[in-house]
C-alpha atoms as a PDB file:
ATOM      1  CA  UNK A   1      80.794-105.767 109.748  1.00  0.00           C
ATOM      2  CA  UNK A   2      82.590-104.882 106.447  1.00  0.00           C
ATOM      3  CA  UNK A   3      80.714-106.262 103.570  1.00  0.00           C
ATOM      4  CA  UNK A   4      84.244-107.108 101.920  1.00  0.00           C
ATOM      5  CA  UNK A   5      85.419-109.382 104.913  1.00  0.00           C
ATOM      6  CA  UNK A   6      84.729-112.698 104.221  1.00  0.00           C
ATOM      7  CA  UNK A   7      85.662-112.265 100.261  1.00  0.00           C
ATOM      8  CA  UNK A   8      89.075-110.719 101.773  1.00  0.00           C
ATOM      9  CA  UNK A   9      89.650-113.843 104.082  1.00  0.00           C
ATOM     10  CA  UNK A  10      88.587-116.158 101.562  1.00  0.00           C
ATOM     11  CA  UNK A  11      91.697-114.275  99.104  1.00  0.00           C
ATOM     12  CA  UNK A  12      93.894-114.196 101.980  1.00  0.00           C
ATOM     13  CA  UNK A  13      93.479-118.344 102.053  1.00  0.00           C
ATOM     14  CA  UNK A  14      94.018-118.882  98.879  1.00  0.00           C
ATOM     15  CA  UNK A  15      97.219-116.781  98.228  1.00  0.00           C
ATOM     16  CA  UNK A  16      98.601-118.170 101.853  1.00  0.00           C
ATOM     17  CA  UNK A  17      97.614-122.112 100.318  1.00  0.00           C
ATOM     18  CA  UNK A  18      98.998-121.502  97.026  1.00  0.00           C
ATOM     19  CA  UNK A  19     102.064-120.324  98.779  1.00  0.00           C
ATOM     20  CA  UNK A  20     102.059-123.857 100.547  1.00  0.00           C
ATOM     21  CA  UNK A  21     101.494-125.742  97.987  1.00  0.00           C
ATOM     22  CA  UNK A  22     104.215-124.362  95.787  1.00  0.00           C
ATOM     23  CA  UNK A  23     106.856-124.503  98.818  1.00  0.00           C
ATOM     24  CA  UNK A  24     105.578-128.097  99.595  1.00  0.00           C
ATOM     25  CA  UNK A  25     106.095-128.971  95.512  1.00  0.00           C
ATOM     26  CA  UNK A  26     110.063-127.617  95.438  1.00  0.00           C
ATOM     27  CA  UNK A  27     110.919-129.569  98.686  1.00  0.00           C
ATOM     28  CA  UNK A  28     109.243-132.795  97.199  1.00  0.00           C
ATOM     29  CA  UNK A  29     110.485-132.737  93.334  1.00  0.00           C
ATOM     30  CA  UNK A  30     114.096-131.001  94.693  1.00  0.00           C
ATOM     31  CA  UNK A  31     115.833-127.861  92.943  1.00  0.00           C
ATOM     32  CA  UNK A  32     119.448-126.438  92.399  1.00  0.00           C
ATOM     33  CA  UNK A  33     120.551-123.486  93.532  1.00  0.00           C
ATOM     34  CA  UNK A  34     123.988-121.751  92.369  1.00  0.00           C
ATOM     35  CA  UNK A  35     124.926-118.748  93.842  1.00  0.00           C
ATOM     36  CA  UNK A  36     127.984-116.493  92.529  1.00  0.00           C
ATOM     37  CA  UNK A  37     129.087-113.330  94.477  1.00  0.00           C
ATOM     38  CA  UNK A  38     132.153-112.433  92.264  1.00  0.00           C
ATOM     39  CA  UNK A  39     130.200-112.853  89.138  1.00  0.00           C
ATOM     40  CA  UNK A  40     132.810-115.054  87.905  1.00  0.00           C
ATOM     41  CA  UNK A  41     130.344-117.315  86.179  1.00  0.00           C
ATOM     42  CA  UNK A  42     129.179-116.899  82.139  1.00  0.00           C
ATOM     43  CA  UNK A  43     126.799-119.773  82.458  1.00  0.00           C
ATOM     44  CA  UNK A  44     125.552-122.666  84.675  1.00  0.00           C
ATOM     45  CA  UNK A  45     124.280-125.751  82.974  1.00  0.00           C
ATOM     46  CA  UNK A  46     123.169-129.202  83.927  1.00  0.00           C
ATOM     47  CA  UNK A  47     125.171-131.779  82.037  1.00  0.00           C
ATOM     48  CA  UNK A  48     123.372-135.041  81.224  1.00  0.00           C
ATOM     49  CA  UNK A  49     124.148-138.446  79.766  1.00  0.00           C
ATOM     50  CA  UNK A  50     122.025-137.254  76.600  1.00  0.00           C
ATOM     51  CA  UNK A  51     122.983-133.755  76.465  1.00  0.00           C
ATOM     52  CA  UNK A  52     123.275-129.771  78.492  1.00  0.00           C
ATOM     53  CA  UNK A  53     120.236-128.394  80.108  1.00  0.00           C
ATOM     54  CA  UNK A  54     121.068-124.801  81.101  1.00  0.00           C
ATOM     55  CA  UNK A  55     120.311-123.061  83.965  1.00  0.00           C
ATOM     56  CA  UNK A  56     118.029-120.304  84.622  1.00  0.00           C
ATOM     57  CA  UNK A  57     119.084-117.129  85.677  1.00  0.00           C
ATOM     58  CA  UNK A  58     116.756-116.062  88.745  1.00  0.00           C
ATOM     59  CA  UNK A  59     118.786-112.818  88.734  1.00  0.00           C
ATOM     60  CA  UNK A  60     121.718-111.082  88.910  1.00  0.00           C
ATOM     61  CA  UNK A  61     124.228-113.918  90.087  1.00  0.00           C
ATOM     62  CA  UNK A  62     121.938-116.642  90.927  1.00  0.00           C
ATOM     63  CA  UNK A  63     120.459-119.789  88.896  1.00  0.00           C
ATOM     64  CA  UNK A  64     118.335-122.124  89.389  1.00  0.00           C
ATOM     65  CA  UNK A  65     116.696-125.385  87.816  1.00  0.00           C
ATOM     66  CA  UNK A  66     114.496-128.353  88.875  1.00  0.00           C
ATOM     67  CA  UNK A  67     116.430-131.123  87.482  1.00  0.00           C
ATOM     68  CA  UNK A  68     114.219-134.007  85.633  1.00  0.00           C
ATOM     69  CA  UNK A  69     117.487-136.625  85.230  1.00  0.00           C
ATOM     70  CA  UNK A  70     120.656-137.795  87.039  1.00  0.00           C
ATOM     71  CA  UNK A  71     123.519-135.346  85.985  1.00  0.00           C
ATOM     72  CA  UNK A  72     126.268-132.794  86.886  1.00  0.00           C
ATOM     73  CA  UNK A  73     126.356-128.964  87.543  1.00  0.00           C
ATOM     74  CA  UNK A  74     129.147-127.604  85.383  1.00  0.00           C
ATOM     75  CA  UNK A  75     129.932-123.694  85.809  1.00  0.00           C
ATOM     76  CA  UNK A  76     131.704-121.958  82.742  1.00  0.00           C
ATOM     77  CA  UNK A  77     133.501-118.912  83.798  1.00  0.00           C
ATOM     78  CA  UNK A  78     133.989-115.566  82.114  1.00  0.00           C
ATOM     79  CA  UNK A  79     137.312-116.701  81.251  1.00  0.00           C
ATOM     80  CA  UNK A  80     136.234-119.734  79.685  1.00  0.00           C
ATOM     81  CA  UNK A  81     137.366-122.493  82.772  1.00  0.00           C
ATOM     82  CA  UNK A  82     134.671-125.056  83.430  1.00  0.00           C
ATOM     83  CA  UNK A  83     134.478-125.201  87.280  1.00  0.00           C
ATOM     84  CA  UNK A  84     132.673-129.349  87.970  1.00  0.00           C
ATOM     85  CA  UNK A  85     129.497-128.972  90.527  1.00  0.00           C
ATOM     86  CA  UNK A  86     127.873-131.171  92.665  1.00  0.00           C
ATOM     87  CA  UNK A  87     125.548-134.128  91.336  1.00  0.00           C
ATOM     88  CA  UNK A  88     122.380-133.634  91.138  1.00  0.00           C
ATOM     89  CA  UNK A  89     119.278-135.834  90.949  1.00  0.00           C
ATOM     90  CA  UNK A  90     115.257-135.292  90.826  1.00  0.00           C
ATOM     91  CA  UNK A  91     114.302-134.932  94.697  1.00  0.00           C
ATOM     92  CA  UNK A  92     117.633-133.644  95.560  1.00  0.00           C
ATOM     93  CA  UNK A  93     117.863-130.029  97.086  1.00  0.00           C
ATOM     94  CA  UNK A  94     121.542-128.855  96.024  1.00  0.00           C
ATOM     95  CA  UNK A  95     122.859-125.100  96.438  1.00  0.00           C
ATOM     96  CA  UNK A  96     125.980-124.492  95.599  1.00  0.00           C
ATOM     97  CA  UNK A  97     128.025-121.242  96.310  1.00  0.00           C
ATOM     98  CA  UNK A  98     130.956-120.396  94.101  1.00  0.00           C
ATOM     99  CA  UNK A  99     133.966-119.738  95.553  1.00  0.00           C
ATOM    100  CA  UNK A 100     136.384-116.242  95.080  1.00  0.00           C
ATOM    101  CA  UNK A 101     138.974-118.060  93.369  1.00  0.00           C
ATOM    102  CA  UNK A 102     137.230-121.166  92.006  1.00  0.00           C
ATOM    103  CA  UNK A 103     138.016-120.000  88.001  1.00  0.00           C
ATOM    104  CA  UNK A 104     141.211-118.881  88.362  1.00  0.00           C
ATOM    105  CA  UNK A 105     142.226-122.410  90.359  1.00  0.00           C
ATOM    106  CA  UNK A 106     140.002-123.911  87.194  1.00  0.00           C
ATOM    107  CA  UNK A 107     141.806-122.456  84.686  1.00  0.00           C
ATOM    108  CA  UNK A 108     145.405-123.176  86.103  1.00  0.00           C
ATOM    109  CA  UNK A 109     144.164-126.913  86.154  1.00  0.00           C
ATOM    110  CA  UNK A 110     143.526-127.246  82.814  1.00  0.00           C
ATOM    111  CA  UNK A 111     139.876-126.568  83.229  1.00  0.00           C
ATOM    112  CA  UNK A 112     139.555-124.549  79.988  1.00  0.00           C
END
C-alpha cells in the first residue's frame, strides 16, 4: 500500500465536502445571475429602498451577487438605457439573460 493513500483520501474528502457545503450555502441564502451575450450591458446593479449595490462581474459578460435585502436588478447599457430586472430577494435564485435588442427597445422607451 502507498504510504500517501489515506492522507490523499482524507484531501480528496475535504475538497469534495467543501464543494458541498458551498453549493448547499448558494441554494439556501439564493444568488443572481445576469448573463449578457451581446455585451450590451455597462453595469448591473441591485437597486434598494436605501440605495445601489452593484454587481460583480464573474467575467466577461456575466454578474453575479447574493442579495442581503428586497430590491430590483436594473441593467445600464453602453448607451446609457436602464433596462428594469427581475425582483430579487435573500433566498431567491434569479438568472436573468439579456435579450439582443433589450437596450435599443430601452432606449426608444424613454429608458435613458
Amino acid at each position: 500500500m502507498h504510504r500517501h493513500f489515506f492522507s490523499l483520501r482524507i484531501a480528496a474528502f475535504v475538497v469534495l465536502a467543501a464543494i458541498a457545503v458551498g453549493t448547499i450555502d448558494l441554494w439556501l441564502h439564493g444568488f443572481v445571475v445576469v448573463a449578457d451575450p451581446d455585451r450590451q450591458i455597462a453595469r448591473a446593479t441591485v437597486r434598494h429602498v436605501d440605495g445601489d449595490v452593484a454587481m460583480r462581474a464573474i467575467a466577461d459578460g456575466f454578474w453575479a451577487i447574493r442579495p442581503q435585502r428586497a430590491g430590483r436588478v436594473v441593467l445600464t447599457c453602453v448607451n446609457g438605457a436602464e433596462v428594469p430586472g427581475q425582483d430579487v430577494a435573500p433566498g431567491r435564485i434569479v438568472r436573468l439573460t439579456v435579450k439582443a435588442d433589450a437596450c435599443t427597445v430601452a432606449r426608444a422607451r424613454g429608458g435613458a
